[in-house]
Protein backbone atom coordinates (compact mmCIF):
# COMPACT_ATOMS: atom_id res chain seq x y z
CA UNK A 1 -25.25 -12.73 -45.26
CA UNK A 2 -25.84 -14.46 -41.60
CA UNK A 3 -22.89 -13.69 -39.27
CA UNK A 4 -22.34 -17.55 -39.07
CA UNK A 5 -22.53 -18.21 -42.57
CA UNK A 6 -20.34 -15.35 -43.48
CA UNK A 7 -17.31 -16.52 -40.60
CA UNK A 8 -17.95 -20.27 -42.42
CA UNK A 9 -16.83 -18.53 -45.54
CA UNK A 10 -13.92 -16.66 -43.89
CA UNK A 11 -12.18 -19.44 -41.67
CA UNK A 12 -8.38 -20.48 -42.59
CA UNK A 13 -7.66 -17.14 -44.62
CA UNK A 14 -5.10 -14.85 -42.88
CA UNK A 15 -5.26 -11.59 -45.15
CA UNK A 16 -8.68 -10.26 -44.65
CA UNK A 17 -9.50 -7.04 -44.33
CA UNK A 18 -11.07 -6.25 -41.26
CA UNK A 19 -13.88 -3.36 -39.82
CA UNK A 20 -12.64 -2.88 -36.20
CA UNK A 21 -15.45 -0.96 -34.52
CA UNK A 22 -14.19 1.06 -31.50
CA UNK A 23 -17.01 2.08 -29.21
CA UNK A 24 -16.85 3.83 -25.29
CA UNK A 25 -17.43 7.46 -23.58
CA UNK A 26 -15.26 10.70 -24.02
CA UNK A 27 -12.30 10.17 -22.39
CA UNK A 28 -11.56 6.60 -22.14
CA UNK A 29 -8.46 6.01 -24.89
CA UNK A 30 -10.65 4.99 -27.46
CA UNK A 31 -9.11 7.59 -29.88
CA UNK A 32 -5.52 6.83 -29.01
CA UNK A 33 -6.28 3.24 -29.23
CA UNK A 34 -7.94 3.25 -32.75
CA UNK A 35 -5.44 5.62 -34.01
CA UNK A 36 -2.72 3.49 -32.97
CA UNK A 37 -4.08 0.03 -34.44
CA UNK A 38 -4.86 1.75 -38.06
CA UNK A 39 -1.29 2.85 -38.12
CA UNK A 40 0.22 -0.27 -37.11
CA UNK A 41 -1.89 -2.16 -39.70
CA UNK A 42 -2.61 0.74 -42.18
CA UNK A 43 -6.19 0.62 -41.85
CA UNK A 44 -8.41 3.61 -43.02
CA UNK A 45 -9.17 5.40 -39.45
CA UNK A 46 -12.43 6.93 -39.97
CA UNK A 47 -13.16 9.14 -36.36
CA UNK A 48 -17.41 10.30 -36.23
CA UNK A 49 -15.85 13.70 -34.39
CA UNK A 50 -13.77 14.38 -37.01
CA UNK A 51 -16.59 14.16 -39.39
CA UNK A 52 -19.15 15.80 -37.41
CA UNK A 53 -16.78 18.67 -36.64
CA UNK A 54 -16.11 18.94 -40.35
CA UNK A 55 -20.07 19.15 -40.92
CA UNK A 56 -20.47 21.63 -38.04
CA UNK A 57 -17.95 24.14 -39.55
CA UNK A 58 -19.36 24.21 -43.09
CA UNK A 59 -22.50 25.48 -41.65
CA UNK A 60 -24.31 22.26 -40.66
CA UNK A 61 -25.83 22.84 -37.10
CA UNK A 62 -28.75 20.32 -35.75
CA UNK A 63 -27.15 17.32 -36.65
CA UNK A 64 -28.53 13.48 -35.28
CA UNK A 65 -26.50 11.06 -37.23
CA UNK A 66 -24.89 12.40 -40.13
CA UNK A 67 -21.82 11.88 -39.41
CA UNK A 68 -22.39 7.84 -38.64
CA UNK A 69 -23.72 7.81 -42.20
CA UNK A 70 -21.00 9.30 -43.75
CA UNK A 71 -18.47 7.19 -41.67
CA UNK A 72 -21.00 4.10 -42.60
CA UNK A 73 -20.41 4.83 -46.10
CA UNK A 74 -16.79 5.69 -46.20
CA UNK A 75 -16.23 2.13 -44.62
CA UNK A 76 -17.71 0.05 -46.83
CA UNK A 77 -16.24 2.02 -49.60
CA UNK A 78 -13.26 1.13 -48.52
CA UNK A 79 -14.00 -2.85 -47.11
CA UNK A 80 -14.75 -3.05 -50.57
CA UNK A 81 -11.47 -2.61 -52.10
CA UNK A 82 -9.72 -4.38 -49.45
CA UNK A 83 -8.12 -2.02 -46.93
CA UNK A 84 -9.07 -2.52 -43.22
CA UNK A 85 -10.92 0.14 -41.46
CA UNK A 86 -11.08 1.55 -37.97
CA UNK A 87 -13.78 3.47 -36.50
CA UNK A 88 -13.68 5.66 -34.05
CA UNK A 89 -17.43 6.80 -31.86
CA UNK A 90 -18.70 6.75 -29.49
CA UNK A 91 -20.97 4.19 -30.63
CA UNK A 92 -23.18 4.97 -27.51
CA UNK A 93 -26.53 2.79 -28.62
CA UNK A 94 -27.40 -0.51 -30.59
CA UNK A 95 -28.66 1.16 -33.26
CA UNK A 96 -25.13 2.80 -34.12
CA UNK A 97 -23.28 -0.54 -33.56
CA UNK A 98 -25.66 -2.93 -35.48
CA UNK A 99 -25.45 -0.45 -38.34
CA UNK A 100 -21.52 -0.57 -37.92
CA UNK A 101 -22.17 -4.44 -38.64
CA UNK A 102 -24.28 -4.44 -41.07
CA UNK A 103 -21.30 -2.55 -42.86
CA UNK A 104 -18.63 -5.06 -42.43
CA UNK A 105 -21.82 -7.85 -43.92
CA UNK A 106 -22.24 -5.41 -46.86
CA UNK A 107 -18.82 -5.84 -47.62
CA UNK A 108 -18.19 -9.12 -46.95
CA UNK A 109 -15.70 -9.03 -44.23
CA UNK A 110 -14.86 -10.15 -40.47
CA UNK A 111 -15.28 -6.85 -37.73
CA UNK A 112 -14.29 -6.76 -33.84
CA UNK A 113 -16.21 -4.63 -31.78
CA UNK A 114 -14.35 -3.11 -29.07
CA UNK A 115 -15.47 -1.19 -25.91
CA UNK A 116 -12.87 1.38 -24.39
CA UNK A 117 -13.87 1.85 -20.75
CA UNK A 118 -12.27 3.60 -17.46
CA UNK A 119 -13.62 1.61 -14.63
CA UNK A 120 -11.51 4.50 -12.25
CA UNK A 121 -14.63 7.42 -12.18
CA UNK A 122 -11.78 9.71 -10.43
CA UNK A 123 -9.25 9.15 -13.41
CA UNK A 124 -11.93 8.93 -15.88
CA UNK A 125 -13.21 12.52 -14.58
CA UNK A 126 -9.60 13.98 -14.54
CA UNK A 127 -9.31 12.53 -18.26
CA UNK A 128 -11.90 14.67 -19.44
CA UNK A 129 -11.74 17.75 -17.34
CA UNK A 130 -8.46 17.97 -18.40
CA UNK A 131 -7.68 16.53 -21.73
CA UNK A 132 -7.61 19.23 -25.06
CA UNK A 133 -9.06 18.56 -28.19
CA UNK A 134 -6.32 18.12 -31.58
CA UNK A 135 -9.11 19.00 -33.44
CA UNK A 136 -9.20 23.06 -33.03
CA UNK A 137 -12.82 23.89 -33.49
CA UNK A 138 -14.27 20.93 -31.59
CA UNK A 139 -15.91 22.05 -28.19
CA UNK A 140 -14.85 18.48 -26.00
CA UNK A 141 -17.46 17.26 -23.68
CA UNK A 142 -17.67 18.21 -19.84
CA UNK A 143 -17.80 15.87 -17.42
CA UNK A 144 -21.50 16.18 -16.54
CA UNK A 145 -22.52 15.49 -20.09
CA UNK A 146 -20.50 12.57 -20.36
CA UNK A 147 -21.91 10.70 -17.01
CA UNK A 148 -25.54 11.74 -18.26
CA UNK A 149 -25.35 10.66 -22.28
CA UNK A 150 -27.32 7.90 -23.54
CA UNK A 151 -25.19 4.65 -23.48
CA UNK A 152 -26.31 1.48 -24.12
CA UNK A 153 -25.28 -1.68 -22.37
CA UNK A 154 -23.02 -3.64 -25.22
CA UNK A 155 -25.30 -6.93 -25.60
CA UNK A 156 -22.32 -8.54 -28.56
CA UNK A 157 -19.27 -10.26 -27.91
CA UNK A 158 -16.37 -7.76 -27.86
CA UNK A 159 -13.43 -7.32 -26.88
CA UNK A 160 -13.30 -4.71 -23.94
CA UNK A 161 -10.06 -2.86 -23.14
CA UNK A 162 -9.99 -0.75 -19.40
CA UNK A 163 -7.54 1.94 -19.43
CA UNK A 164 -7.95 2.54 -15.60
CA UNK A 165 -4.96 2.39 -14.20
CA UNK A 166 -2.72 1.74 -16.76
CA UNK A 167 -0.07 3.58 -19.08
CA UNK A 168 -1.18 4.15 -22.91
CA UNK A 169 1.34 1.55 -23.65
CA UNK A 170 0.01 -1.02 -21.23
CA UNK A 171 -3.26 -0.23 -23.31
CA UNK A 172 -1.74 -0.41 -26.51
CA UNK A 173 -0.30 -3.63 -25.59
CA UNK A 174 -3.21 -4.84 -24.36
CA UNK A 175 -5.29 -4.17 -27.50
CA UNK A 176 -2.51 -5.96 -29.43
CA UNK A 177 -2.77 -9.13 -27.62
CA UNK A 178 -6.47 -9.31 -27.66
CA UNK A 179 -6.55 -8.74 -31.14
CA UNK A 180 -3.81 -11.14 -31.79
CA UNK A 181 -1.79 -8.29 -34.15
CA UNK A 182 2.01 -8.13 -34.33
């Protein structure tokens, strides 16, 4: 369904369910962030390192985009039966965020992108020298491979949150307001 069409359709009615797609390097809040917004509106929080960690410590060793496909899936399984659903990647190219779309058109439903940035290089390099992992067999990121990844410009609308600067509350708050949740 064409993204116009399908917002035509969805106008005036306050209970949809939603695919908010969360997108930005290592260590800019985007975990914190998405975590936070699926428990305050019980959405289904899908995160790709969760996933891909999972798939690494069954055995699973060269992997490209598994884990997006599995996430892809477990979305629109559950778009489908109504519950809203957070996503958590790095969604680092186009490719990953118009498939992320395509999802929420599968299923019918509105999404919100969202870039996490941390304009601050200093703080953002602190972040991530410094920050550990919850998830205990995940090996995080160094700094030098997070300023030399692949990352696409965003070319969408979104909504773009910087965390420079601020206290995870101010961010939460932030995130809130733009998304115009109580």
């Amino acid at each position: 369904m064409e993204p116009q069409r399908l917002t035509a359709r969805l106008q005036g009615k306050s209970n949809l369910f939603v695919l908010y797609i969360f997108g930005g390097l290592p260590g800019t809040g985007k975990t914190e962030l998405s975590r936070f917004l699926a428990a305050r509106i019980g959405a289904t929080f899908l995160r790709i390192d969760s996933i891909e960690q999972t798939l690494r410590d069954v055995g699973y060793t060269n992997l490209y985009d598994q884990g997006y496909q599995i996430a892809f899936k477990l979305a629109l399984d559950n778009l489908r039966i109504g519950m809203p659903v957070v996503a958590d990647s790095t969604n680092p190219v186009e490719e990953s965020r118009r498939s992320w779309r395509d999802v929420a058109y599968q299923a019918g439903c509105e999404y919100r992108e969202i870039e996490v940035t941390c304009s601050a290089r200093d703080e953002h390099k602190d972040r991530v020298e410094t920050r550990n992992s919850d998830i205990p067999t995940l090996k995080l990121p160094d700094w030098k491979s997070v300023v030399s990844r692949e990352y696409d410009p965003w070319t969408t609308p979104r909504i773009t949150i910087d965390t420079a600067g601020k206290t995870t509350e101010e961010s939460k708050k932030e995130l809130l307001d733009l998304l115009k949740v109580n």
